[in-house]
C-alpha atoms as a PDB file:
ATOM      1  CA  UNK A   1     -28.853  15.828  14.189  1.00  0.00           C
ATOM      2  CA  UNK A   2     -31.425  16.470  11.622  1.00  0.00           C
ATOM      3  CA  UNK A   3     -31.541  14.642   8.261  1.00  0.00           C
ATOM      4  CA  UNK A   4     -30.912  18.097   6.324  1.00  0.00           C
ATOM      5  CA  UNK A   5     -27.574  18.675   8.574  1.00  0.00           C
ATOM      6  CA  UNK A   6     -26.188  14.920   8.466  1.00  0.00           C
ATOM      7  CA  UNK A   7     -26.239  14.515   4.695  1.00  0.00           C
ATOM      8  CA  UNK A   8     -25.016  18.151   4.330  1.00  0.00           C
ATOM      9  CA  UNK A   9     -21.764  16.748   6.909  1.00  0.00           C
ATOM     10  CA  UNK A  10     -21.123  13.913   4.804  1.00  0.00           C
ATOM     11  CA  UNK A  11     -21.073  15.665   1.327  1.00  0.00           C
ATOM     12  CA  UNK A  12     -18.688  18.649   3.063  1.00  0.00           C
ATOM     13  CA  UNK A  13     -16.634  15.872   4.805  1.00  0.00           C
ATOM     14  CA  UNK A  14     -16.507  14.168   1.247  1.00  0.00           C
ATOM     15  CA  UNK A  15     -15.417  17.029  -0.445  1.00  0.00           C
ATOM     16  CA  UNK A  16     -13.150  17.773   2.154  1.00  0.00           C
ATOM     17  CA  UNK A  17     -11.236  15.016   1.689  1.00  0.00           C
ATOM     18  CA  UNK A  18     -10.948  15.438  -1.905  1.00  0.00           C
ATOM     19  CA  UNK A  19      -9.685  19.573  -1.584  1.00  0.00           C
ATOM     20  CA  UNK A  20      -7.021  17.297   0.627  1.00  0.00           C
ATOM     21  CA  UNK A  21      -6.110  14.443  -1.261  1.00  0.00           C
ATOM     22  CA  UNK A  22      -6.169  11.252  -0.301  1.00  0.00           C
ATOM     23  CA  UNK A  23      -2.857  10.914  -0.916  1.00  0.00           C
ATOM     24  CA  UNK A  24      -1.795  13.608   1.401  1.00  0.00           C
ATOM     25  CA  UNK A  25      -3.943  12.205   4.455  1.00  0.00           C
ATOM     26  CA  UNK A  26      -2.194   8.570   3.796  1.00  0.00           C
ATOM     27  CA  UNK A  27       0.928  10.514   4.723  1.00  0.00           C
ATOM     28  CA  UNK A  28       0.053  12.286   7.655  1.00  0.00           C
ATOM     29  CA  UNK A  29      -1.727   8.687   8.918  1.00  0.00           C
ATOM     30  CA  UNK A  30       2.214   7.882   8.244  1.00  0.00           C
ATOM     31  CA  UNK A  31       3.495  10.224   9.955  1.00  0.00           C
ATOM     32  CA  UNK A  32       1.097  10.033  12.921  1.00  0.00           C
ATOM     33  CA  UNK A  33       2.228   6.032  13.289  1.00  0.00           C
ATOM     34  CA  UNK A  34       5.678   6.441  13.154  1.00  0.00           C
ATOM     35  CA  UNK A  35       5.700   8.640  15.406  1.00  0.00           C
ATOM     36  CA  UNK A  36       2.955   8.810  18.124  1.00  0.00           C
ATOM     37  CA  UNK A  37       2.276   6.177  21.324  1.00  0.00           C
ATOM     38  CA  UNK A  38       3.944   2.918  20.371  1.00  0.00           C
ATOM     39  CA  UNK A  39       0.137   1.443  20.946  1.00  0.00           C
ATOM     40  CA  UNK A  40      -0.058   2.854  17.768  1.00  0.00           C
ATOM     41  CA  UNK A  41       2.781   1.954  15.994  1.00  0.00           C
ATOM     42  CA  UNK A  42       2.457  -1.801  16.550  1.00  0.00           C
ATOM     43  CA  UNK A  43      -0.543  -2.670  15.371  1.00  0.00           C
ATOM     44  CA  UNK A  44      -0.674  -5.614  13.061  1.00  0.00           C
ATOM     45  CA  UNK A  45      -1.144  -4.689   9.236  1.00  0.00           C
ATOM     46  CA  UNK A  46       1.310  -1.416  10.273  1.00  0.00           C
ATOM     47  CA  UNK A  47       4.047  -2.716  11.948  1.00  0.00           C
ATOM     48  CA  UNK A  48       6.263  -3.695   9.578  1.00  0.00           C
ATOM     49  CA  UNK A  49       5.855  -0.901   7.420  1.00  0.00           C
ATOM     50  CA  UNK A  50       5.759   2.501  10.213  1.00  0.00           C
ATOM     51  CA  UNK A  51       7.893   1.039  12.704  1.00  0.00           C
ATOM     52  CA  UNK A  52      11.299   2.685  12.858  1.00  0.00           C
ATOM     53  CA  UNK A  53      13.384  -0.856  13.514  1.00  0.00           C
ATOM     54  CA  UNK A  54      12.594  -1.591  10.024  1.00  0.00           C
ATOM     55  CA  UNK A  55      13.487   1.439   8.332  1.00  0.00           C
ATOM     56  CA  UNK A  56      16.171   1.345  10.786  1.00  0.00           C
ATOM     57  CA  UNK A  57      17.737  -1.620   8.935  1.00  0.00           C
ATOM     58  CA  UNK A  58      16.769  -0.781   5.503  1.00  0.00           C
ATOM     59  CA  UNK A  59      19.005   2.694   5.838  1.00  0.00           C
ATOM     60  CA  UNK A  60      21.786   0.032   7.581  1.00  0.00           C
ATOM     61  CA  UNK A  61      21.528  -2.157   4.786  1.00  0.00           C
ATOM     62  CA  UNK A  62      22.185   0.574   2.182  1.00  0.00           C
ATOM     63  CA  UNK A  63      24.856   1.984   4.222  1.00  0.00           C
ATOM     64  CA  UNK A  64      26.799  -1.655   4.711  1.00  0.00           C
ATOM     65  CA  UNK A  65      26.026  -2.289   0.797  1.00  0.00           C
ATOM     66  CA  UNK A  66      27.554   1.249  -0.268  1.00  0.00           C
ATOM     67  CA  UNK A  67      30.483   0.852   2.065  1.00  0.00           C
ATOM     68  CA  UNK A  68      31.534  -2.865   0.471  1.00  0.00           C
ATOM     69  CA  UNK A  69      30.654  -1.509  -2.573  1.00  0.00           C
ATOM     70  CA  UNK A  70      32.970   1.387  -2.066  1.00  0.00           C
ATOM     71  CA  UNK A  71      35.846  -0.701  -0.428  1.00  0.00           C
ATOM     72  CA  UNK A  72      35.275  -3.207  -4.023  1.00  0.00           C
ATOM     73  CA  UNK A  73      36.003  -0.887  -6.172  1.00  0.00           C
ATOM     74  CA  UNK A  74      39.447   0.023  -4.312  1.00  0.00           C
ATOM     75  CA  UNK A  75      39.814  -3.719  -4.201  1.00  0.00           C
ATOM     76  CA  UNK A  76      42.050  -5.468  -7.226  1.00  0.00           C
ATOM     77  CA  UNK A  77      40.897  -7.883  -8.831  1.00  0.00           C
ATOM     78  CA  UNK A  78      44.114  -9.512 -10.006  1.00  0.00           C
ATOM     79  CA  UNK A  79      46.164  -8.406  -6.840  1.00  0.00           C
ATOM     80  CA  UNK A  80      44.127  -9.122  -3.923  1.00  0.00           C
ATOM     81  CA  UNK A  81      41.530 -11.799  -5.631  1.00  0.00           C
ATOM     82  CA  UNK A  82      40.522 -13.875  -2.782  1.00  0.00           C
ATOM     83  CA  UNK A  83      39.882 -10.654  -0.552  1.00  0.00           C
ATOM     84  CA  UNK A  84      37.913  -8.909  -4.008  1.00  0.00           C
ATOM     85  CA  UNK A  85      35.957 -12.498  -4.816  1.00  0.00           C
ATOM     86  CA  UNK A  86      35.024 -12.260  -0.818  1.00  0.00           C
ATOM     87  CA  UNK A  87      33.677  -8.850  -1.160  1.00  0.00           C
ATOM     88  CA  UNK A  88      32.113  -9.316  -4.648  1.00  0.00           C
ATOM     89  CA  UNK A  89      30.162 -12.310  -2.801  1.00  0.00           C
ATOM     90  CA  UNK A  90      29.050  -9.614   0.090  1.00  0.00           C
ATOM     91  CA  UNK A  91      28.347  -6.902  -2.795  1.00  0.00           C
ATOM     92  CA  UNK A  92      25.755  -9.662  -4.285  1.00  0.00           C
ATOM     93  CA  UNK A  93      24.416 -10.667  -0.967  1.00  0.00           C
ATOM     94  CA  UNK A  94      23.859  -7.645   0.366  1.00  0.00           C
ATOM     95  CA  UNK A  95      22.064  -5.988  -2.909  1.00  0.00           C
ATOM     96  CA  UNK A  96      19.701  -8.945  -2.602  1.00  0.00           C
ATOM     97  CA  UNK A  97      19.143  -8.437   0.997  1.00  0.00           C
ATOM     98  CA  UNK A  98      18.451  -4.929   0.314  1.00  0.00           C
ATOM     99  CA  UNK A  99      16.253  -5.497  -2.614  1.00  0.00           C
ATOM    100  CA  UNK A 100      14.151  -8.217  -0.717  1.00  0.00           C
ATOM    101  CA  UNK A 101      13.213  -5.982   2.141  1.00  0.00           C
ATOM    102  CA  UNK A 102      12.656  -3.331  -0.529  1.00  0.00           C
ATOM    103  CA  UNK A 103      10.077  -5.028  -1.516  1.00  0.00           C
ATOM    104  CA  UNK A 104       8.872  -6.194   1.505  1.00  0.00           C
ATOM    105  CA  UNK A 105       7.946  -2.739   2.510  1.00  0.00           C
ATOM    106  CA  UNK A 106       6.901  -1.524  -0.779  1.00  0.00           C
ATOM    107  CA  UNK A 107       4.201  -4.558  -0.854  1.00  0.00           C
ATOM    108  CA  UNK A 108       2.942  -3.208   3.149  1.00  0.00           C
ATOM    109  CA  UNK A 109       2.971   0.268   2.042  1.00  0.00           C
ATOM    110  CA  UNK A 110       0.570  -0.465  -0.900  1.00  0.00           C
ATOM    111  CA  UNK A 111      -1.578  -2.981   1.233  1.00  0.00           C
ATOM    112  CA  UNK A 112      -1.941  -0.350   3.774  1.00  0.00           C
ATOM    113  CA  UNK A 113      -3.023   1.832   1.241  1.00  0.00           C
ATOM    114  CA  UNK A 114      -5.303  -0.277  -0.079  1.00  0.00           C
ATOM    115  CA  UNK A 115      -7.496  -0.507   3.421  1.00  0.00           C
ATOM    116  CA  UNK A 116      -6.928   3.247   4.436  1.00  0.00           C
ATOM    117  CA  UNK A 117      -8.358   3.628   0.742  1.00  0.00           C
ATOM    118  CA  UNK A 118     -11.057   1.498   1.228  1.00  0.00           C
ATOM    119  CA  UNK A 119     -11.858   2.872   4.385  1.00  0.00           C
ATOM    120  CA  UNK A 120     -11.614   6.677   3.460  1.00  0.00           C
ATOM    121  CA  UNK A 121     -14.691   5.318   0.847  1.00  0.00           C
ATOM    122  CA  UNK A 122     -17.023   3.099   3.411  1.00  0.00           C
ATOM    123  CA  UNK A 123     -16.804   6.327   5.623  1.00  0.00           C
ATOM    124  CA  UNK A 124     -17.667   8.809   2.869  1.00  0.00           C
ATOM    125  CA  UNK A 125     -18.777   7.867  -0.331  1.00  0.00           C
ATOM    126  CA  UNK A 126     -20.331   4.609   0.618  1.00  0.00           C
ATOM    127  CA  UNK A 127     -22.012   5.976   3.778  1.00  0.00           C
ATOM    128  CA  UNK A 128     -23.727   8.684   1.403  1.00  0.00           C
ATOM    129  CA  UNK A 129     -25.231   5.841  -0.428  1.00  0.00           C
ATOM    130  CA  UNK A 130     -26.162   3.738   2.799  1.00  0.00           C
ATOM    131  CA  UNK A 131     -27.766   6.797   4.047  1.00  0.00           C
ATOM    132  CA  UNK A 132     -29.377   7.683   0.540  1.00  0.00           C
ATOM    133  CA  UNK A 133     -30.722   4.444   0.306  1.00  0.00           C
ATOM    134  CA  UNK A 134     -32.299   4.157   4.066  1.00  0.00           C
ATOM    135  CA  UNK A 135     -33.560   7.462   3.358  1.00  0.00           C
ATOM    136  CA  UNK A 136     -34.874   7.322   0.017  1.00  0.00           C
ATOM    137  CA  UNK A 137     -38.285   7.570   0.887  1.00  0.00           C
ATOM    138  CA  UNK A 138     -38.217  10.464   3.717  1.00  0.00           C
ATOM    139  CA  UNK A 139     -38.581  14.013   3.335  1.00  0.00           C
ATOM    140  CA  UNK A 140     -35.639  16.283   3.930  1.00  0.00           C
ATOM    141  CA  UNK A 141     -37.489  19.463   3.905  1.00  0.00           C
ATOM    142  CA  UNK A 142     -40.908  20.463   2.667  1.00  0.00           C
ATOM    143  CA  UNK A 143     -41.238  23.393   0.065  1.00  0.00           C
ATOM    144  CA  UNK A 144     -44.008  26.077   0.591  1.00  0.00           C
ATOM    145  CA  UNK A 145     -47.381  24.968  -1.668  1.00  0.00           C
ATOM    146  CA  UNK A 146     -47.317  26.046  -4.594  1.00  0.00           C
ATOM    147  CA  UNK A 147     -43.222  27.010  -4.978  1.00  0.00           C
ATOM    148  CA  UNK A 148     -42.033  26.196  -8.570  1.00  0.00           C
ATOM    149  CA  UNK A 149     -45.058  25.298  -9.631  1.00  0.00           C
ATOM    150  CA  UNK A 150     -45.619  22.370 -11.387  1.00  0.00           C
ATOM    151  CA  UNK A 151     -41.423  21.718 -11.670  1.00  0.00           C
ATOM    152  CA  UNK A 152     -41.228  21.069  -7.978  1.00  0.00           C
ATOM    153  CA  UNK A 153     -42.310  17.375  -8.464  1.00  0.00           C
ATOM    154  CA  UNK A 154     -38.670  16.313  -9.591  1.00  0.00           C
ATOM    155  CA  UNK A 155     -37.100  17.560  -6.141  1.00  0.00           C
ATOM    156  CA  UNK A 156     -38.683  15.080  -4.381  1.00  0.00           C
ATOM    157  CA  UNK A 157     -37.557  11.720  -6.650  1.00  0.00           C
ATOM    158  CA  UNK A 158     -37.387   9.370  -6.665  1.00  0.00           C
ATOM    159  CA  UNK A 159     -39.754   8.460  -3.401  1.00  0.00           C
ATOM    160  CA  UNK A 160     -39.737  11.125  -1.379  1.00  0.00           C
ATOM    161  CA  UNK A 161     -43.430  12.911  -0.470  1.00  0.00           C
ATOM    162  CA  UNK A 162     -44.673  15.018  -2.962  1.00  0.00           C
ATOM    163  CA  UNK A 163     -43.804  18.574  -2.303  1.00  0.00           C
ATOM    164  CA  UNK A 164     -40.704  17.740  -0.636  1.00  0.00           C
ATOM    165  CA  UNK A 165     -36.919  17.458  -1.568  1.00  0.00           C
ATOM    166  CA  UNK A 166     -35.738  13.868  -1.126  1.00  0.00           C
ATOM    167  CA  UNK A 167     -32.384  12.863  -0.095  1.00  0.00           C
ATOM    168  CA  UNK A 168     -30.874  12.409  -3.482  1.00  0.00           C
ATOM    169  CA  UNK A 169     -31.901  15.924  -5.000  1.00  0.00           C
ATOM    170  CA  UNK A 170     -30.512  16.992  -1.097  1.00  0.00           C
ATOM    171  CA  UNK A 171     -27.127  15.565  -1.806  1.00  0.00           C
ATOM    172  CA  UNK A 172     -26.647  16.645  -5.388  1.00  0.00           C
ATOM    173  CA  UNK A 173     -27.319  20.411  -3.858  1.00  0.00           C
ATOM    174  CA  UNK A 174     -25.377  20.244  -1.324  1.00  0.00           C
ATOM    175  CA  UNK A 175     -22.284  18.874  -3.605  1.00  0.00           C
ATOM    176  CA  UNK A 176     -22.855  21.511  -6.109  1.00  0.00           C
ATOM    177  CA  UNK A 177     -22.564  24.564  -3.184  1.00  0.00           C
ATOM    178  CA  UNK A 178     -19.538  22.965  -2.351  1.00  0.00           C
ATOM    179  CA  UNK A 179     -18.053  22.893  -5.609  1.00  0.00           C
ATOM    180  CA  UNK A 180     -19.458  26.145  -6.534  1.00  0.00           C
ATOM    181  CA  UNK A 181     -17.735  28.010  -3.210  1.00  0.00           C
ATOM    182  CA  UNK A 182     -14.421  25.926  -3.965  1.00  0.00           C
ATOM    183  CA  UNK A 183     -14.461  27.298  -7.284  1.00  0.00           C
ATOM    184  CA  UNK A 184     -15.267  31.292  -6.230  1.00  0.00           C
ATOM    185  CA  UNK A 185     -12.457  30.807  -3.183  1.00  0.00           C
ATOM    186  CA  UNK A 186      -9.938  29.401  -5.975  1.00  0.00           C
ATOM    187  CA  UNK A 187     -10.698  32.150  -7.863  1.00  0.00           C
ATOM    188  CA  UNK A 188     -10.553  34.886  -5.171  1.00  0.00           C
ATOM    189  CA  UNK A 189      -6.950  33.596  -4.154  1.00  0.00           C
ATOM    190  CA  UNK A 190      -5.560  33.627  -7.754  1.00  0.00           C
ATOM    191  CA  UNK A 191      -6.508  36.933  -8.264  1.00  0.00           C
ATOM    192  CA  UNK A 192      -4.965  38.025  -4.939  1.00  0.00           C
ATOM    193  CA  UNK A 193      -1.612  36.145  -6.180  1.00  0.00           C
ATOM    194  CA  UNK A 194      -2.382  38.354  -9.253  1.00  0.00           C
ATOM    195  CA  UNK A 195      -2.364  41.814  -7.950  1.00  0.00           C
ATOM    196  CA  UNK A 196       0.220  40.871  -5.177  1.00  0.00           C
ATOM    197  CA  UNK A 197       3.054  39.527  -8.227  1.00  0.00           C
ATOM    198  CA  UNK A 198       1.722  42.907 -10.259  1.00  0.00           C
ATOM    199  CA  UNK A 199       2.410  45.404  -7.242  1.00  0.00           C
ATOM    200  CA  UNK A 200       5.493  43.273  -6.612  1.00  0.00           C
ATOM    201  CA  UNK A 201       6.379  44.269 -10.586  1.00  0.00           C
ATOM    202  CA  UNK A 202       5.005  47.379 -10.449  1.00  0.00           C
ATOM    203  CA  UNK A 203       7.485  48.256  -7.067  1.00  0.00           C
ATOM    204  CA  UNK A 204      10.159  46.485  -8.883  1.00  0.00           C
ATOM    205  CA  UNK A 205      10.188  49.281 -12.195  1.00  0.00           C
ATOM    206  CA  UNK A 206       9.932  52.426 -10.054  1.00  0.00           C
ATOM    207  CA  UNK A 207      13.209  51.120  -8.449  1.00  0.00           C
END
């Protein structure tokens, strides 16, 4: 793969990721633990957070803590004391059980998120500067003699061979298409939305 195609792959990829949201791939990268080959499931940063057992006895735990709950508040107090200070005693134990693996999940979700994160920038952000850096001095293309006159010397900083574009200027372009066609496809599909809600109005008044 040619220099001019790779960076061009990692700005789209970039981009890509950000039309997504990083938010939304951390829940498909869910989705795809919990429920693909158990190889993946039961990996070690993932398993206690994906795997169903645990959720499993979260939702038990909140079921056995609303049903002594429920059965508490049908229990009296002053009539049947031992059996309510018995239940009262599994209420509290249970809403601390329930609150400890609350947080116990919570605290792997957000680690997990964390290093998917992290990785989602080492592959794309960080690899553009790797590859920025390692490059900084070649040539991505070279511009016919003469084009732009005496301006062209900025597309090639800040080492690249005079007369060139260097991998910096290369990126920047390349992000600005990007942006550029986001913006004109954004566009295009709110003024579809437009005309379809006006000929939905328009259909709605001859009626």
């Amino acid at each position: 793969m040619s220099l001019l195609f790779m960076i061009f792959a990692l700005v789209f990829v970039t981009q890509l990721i950000a039309w997504i949201g990083q938010s939304v791939l951390l829940e498909l990268v869910a989705f795809q633990f919990r429920y693909t080959h158990s190889v993946f499931r039961y990996t070690p940063y993932t398993s206690a957070y994906f795997t169903p057992p645990r959720r499993r006895g979260q939702r038990k735990l909140k079921s056995d803590f609303l049903n002594l709950k429920a059965e508490l508040l049908r229990t009296s107090a002053q009539d049947q004391f031992a059996k309510w200070a018995k239940l009262r005693r599994s209420v509290d134990k249970g809403l601390a059980d329930l609150e400890k693996l609350n947080g116990e999940i919570s605290a792997r979700k957000s680690a997990f998120s964390l290093r998917f994160n992290t990785a989602i920038w080492i592959l794309t952000t960080g690899l553009q500067f790797v590859v920025g850096w390692w490059y900084r001095k070649a040539a991505v293309f070279y511009l016919p003699p003469g084009w732009l006159g005496p301006l062209g010397w900025w597309l090639a900083l800040p080492f690249a061979p005079a007369g060139s574009v260097s991998v910096g200027v290369w990126q920047m372009a390349c992000k600005r298409v990007l942006k550029v066609g986001e913006r004109v496809v954004r566009g295009a599909r709110a003024a579809e939305a437009e005309r379809a809600e006006a000929t939905k109005a328009k259909e709605a008044k001859t009626e």
